[in-house]
C-alpha atoms as a PDB file:
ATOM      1  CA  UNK A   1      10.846 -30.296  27.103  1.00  0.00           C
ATOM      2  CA  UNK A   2       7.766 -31.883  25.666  1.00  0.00           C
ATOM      3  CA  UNK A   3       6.440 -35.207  24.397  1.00  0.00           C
ATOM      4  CA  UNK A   4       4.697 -33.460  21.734  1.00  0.00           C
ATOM      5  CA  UNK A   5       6.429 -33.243  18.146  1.00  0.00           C
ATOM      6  CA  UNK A   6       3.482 -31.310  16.894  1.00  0.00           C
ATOM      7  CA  UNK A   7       3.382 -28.537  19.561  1.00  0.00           C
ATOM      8  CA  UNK A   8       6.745 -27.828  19.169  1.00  0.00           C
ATOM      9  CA  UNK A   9       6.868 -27.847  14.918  1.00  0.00           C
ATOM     10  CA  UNK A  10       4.001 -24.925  15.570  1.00  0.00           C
ATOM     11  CA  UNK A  11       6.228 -22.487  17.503  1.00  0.00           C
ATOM     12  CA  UNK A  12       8.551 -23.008  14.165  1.00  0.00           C
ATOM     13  CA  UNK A  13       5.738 -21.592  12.151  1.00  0.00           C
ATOM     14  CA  UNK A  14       6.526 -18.211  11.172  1.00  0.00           C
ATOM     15  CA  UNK A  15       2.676 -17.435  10.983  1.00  0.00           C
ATOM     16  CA  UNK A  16       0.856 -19.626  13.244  1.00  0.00           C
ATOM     17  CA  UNK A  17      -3.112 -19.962  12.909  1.00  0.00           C
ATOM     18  CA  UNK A  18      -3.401 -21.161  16.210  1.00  0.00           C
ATOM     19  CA  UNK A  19      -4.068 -18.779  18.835  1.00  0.00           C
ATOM     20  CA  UNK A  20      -2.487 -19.929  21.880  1.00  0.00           C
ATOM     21  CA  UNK A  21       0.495 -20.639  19.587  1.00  0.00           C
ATOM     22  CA  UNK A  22       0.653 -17.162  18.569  1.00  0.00           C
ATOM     23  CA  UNK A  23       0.463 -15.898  22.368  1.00  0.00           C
ATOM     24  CA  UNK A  24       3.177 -18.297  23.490  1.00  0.00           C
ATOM     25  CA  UNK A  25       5.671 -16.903  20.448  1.00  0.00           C
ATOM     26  CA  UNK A  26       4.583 -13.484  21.338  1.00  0.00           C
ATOM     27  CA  UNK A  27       5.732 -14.251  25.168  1.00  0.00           C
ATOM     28  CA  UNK A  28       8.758 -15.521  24.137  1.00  0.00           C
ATOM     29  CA  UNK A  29      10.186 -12.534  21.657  1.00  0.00           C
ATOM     30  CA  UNK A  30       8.924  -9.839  24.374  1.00  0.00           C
ATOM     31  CA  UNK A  31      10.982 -12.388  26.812  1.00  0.00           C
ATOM     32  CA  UNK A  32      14.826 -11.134  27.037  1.00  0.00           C
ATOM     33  CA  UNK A  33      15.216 -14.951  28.342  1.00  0.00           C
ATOM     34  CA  UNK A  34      16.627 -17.369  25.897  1.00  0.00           C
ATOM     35  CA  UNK A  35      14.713 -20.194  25.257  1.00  0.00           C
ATOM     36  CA  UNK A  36      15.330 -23.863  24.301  1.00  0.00           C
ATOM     37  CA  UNK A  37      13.103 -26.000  23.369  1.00  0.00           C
ATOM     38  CA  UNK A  38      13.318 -30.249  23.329  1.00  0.00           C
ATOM     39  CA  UNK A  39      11.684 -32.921  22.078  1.00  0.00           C
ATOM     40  CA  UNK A  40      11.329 -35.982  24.181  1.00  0.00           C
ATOM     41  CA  UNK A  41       9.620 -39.332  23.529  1.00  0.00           C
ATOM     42  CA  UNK A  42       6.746 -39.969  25.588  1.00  0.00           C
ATOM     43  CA  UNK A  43       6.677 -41.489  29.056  1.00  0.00           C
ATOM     44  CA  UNK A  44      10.255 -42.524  28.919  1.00  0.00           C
ATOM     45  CA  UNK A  45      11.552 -42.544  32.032  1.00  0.00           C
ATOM     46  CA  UNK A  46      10.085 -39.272  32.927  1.00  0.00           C
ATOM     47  CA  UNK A  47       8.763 -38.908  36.436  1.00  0.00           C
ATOM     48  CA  UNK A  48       5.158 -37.629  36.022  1.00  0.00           C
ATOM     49  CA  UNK A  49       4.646 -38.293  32.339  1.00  0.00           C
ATOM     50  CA  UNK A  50       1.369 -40.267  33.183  1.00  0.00           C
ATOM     51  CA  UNK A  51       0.091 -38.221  35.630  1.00  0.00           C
ATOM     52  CA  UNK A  52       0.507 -34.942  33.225  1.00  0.00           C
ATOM     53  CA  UNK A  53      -1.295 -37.010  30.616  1.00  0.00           C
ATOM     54  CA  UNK A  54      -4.569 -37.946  32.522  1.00  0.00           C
ATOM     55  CA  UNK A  55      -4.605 -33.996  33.491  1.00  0.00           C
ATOM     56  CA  UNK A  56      -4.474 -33.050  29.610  1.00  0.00           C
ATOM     57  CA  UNK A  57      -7.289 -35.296  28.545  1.00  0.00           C
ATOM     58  CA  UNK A  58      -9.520 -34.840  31.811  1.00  0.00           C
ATOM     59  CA  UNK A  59      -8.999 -30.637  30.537  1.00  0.00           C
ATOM     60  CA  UNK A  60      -9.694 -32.241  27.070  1.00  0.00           C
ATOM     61  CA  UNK A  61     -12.970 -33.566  27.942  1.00  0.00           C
ATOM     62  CA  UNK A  62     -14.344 -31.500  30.858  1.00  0.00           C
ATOM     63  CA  UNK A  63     -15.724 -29.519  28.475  1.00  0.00           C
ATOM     64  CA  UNK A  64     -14.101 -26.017  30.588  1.00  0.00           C
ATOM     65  CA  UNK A  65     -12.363 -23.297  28.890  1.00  0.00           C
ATOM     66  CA  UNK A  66      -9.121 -22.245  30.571  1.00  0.00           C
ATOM     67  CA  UNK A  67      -8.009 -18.632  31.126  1.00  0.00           C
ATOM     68  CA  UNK A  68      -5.215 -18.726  28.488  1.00  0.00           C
ATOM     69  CA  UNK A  69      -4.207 -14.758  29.884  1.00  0.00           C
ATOM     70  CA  UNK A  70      -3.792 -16.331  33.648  1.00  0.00           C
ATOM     71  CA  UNK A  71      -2.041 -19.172  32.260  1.00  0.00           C
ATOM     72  CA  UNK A  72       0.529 -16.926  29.978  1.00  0.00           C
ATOM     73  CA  UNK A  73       1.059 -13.969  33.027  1.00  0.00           C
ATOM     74  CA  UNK A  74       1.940 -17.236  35.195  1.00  0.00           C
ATOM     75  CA  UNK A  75       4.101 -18.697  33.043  1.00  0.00           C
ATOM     76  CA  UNK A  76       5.848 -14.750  32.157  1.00  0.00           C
ATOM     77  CA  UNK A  77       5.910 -14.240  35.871  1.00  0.00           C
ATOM     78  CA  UNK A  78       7.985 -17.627  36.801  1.00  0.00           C
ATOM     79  CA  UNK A  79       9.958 -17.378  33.544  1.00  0.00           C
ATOM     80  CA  UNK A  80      11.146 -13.504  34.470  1.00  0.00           C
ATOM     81  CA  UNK A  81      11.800 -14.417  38.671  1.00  0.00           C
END
């Protein structure tokens, strides 16, 4: 699930520009998971929403660079166990 419309209209792209777009589509057709993906309105009733919000713009403007690669192999590690 996610809040953003955008985000999720990029993984339909069959030739995304964006690079971490490209490595999450990449994850998911080496994946032999099914996926399913869900918009949902913002901060509706959503335990969290807020919280995940203020993390996403303090990342925004901290000026750091996250490890993308440690990011994906987390996220292919939990999505495989």
């Amino acid at each position: 699930m996610s809040d953003s419309l955008s985000a999720l209209i990029s993984l339909q792209d069959q030739y995304p520009q964006n690079e971490l777009i490209q490595l999450i589509k990449e994850c998911i057709s080496s994946s032999k998971n099914k996926f399913n993906f869900m918009w949902v309105p913002s901060h509706v009733c959503i335990p969290g929403s807020e919280k995940s919000d203020l993390m996403a713009e303090e990342a925004v403007t901290s000026g750091s660079t996250p490890s993308i690669t440690k990011t994906i192999a987390k996220a292919q590690k939990r999505i495989l166990t």
